[in-house]
PDB file of N, CA and C in Angstrom:
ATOM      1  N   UNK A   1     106.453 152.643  31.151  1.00  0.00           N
ATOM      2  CA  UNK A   1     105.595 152.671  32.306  1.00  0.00           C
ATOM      3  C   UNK A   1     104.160 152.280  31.943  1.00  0.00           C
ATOM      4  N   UNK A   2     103.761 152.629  30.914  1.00  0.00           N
ATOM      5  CA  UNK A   2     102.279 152.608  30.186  1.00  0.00           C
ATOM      6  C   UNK A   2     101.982 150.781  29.844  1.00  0.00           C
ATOM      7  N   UNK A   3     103.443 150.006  29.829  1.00  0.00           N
ATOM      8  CA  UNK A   3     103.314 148.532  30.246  1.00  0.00           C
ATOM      9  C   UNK A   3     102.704 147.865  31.350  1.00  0.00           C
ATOM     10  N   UNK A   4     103.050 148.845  32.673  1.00  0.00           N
ATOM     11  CA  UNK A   4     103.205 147.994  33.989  1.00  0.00           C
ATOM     12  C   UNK A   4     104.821 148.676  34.890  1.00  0.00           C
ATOM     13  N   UNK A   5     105.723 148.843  34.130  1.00  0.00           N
ATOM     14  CA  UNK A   5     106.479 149.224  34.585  1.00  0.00           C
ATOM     15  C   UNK A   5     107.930 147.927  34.640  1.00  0.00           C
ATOM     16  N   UNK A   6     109.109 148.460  35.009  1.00  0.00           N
ATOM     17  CA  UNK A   6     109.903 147.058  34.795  1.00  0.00           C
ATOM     18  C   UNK A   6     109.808 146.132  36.173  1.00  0.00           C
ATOM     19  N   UNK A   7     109.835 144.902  35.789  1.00  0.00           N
ATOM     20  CA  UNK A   7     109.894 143.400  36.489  1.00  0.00           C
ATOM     21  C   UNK A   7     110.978 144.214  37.997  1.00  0.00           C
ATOM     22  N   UNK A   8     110.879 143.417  38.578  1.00  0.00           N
ATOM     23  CA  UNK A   8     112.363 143.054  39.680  1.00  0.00           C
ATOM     24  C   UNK A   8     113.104 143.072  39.187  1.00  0.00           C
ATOM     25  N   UNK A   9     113.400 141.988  38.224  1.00  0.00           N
ATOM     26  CA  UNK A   9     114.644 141.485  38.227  1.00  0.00           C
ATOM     27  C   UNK A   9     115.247 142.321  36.735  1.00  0.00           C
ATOM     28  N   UNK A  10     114.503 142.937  36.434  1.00  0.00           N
ATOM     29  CA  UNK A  10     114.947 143.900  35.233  1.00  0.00           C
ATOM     30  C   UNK A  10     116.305 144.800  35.624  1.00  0.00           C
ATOM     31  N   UNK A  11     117.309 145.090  35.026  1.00  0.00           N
ATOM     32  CA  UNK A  11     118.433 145.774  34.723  1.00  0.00           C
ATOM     33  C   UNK A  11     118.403 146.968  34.171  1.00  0.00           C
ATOM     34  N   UNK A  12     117.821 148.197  35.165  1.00  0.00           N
ATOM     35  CA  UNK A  12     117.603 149.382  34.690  1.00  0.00           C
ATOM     36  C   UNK A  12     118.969 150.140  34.510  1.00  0.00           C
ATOM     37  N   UNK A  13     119.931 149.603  34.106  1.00  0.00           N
ATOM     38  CA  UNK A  13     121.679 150.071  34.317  1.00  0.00           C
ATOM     39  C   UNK A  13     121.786 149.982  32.741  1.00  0.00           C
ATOM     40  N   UNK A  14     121.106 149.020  32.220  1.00  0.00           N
ATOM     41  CA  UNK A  14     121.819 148.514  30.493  1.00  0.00           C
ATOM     42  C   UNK A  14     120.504 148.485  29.595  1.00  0.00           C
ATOM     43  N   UNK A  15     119.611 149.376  29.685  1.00  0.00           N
ATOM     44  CA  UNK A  15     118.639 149.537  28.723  1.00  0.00           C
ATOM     45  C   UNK A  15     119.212 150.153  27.351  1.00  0.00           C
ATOM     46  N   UNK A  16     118.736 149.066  26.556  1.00  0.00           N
ATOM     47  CA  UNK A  16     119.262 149.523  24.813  1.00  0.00           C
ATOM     48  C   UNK A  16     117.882 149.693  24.305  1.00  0.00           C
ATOM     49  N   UNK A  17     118.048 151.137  23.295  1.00  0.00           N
ATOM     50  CA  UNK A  17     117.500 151.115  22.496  1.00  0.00           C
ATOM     51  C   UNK A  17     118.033 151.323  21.321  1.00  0.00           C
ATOM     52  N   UNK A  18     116.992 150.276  20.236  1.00  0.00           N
ATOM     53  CA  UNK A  18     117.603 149.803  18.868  1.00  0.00           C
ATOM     54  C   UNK A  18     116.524 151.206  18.125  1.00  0.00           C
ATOM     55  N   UNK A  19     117.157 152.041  17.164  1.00  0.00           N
ATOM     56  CA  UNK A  19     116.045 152.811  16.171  1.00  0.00           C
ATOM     57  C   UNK A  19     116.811 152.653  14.863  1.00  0.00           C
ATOM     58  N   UNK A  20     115.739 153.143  13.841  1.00  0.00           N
ATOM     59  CA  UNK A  20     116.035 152.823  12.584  1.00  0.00           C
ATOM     60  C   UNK A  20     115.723 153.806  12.341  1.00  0.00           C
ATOM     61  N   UNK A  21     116.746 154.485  11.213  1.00  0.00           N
ATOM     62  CA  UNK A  21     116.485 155.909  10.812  1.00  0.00           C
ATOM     63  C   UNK A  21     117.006 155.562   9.093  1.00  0.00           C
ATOM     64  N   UNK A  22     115.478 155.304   8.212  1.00  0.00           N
ATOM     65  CA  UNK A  22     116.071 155.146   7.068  1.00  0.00           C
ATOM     66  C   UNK A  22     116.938 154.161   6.929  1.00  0.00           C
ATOM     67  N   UNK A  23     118.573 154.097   6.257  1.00  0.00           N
ATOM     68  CA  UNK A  23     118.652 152.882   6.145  1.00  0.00           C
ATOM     69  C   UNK A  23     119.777 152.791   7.315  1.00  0.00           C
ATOM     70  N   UNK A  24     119.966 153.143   8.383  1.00  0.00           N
ATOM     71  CA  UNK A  24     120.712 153.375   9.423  1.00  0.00           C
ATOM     72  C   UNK A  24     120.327 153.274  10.415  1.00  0.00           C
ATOM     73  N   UNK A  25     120.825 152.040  11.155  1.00  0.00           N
ATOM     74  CA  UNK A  25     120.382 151.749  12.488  1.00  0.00           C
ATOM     75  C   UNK A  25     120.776 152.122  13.754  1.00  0.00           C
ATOM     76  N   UNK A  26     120.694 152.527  14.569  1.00  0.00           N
ATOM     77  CA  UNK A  26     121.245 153.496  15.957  1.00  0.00           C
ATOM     78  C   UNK A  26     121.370 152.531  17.063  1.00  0.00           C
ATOM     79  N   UNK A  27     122.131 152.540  18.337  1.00  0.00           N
ATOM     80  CA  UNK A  27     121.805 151.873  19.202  1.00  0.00           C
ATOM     81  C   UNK A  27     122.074 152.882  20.544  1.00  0.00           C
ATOM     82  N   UNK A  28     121.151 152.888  21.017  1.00  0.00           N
ATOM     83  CA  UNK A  28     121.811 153.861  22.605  1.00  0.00           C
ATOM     84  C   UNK A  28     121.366 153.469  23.517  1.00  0.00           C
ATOM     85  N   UNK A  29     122.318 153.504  24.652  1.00  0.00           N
ATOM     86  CA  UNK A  29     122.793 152.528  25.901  1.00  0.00           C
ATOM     87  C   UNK A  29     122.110 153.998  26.883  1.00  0.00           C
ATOM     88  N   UNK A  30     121.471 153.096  27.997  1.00  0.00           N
ATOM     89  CA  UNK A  30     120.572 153.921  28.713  1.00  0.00           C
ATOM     90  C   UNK A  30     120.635 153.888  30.110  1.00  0.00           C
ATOM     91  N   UNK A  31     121.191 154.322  31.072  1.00  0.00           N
ATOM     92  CA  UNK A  31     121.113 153.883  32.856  1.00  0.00           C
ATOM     93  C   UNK A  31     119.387 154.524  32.870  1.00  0.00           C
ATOM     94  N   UNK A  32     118.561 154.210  33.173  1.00  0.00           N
ATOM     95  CA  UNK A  32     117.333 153.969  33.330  1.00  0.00           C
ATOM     96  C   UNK A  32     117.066 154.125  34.774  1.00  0.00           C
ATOM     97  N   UNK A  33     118.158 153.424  35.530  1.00  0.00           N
ATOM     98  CA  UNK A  33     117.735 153.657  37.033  1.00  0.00           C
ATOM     99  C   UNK A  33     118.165 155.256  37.912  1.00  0.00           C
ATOM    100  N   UNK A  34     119.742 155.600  37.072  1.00  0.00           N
ATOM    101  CA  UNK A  34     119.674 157.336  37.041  1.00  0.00           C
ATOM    102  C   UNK A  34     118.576 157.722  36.988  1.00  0.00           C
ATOM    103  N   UNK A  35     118.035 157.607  35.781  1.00  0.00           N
ATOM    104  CA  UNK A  35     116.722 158.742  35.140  1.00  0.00           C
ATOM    105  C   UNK A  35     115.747 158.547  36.194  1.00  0.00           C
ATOM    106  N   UNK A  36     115.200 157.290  36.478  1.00  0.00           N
ATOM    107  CA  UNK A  36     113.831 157.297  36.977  1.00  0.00           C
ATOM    108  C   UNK A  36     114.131 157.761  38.750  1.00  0.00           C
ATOM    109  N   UNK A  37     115.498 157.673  39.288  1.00  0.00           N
ATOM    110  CA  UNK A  37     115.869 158.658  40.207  1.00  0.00           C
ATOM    111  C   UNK A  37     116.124 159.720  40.474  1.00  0.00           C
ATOM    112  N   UNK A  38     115.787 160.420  38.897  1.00  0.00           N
ATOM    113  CA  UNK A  38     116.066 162.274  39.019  1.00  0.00           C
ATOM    114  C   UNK A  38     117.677 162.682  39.340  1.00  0.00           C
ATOM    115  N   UNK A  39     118.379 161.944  39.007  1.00  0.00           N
ATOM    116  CA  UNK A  39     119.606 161.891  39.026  1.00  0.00           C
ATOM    117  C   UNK A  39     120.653 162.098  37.502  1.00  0.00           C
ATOM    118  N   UNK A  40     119.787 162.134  36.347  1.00  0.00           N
ATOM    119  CA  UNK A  40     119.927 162.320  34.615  1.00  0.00           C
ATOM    120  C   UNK A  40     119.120 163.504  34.798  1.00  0.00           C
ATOM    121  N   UNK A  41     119.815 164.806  34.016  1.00  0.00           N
ATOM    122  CA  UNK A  41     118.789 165.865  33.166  1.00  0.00           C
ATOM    123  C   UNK A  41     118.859 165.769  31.469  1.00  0.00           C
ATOM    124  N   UNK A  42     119.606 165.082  30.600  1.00  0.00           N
ATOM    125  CA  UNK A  42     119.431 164.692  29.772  1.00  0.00           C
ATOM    126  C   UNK A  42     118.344 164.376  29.060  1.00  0.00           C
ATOM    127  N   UNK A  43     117.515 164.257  28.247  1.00  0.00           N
ATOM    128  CA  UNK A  43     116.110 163.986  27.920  1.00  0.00           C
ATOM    129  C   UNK A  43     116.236 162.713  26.034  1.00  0.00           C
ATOM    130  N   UNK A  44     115.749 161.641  26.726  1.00  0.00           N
ATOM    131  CA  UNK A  44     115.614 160.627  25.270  1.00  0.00           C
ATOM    132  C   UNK A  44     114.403 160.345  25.133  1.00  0.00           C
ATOM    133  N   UNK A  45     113.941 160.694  24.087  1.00  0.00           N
ATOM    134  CA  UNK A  45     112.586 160.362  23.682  1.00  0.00           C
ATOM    135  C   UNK A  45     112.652 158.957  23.109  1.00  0.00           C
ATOM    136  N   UNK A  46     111.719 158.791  23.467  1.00  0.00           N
ATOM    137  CA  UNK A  46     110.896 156.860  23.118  1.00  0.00           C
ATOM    138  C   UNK A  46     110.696 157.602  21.493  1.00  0.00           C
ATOM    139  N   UNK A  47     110.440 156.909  20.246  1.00  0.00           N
ATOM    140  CA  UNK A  47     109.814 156.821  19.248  1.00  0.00           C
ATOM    141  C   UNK A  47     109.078 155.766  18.252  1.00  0.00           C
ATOM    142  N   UNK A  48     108.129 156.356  17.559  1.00  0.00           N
ATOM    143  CA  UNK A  48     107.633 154.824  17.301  1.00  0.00           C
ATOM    144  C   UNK A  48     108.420 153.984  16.524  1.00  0.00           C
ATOM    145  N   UNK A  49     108.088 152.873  16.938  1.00  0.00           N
ATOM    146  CA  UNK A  49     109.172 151.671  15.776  1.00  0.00           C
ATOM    147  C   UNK A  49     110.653 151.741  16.630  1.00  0.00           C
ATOM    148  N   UNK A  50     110.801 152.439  17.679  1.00  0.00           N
ATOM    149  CA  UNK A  50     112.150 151.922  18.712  1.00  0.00           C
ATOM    150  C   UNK A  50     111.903 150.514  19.377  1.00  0.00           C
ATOM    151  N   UNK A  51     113.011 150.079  19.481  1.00  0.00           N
ATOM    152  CA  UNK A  51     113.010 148.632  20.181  1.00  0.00           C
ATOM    153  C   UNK A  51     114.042 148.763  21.421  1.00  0.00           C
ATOM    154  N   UNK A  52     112.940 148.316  22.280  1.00  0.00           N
ATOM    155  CA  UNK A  52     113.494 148.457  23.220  1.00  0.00           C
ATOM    156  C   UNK A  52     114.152 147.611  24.171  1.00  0.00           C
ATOM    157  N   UNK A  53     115.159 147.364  24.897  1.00  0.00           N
ATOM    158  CA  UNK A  53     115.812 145.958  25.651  1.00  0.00           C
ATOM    159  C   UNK A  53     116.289 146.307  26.847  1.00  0.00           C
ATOM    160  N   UNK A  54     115.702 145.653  27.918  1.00  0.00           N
ATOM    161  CA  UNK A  54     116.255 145.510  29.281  1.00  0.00           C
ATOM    162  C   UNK A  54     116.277 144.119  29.538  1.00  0.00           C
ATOM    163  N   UNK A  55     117.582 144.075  29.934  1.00  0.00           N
ATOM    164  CA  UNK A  55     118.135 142.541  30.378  1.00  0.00           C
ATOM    165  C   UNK A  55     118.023 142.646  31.656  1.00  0.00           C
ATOM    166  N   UNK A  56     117.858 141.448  32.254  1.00  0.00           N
ATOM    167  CA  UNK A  56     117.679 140.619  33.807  1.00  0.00           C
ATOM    168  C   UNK A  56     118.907 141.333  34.257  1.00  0.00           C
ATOM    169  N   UNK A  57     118.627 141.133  35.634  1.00  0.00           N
ATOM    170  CA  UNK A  57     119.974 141.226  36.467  1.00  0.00           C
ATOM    171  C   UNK A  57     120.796 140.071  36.657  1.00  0.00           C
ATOM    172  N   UNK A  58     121.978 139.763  36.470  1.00  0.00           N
ATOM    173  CA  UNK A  58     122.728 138.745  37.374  1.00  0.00           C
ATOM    174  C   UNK A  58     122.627 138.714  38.707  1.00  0.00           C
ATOM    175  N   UNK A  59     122.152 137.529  38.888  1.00  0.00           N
ATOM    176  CA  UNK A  59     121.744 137.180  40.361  1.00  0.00           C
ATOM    177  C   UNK A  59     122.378 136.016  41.099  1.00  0.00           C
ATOM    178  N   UNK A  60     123.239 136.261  42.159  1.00  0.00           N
ATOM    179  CA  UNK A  60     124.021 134.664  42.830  1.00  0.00           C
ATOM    180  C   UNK A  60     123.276 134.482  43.766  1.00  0.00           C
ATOM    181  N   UNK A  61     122.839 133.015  43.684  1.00  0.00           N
ATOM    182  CA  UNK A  61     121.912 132.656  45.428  1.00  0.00           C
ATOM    183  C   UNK A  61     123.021 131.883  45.779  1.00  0.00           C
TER     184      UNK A  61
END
């Protein structure tokens, strides 16, 4: 949020985050649009050096 917040066309359904823990890399899959609807009580903390990925939506005109 401290960006701007996500685009339109952002895919708050398939947010990955990549972390590195030592020599072990993590990946966890995120519905984003649950959470920011108060619909997740679960709690994932951001940390520094996480990478973070939200892909576009598929869109048919």
């Amino acid at each position: 949020m401290e960006a701007g917040g996500p685009s339109p066309s952002a895919n708050l359904k398939k947010v990955t985050i990549i972390r590195q823990e030592g020599d072990k890399r993590t990946t966890h899959k995120l519905n984003m649009k649950d959470v920011l609807a108060g619909k997740k009580k679960n709690v994932f903390y951001i940390q520094p050096s996480d990478i973070i990925t939200i892909p576009e939506k598929f869109v048919i005109f």
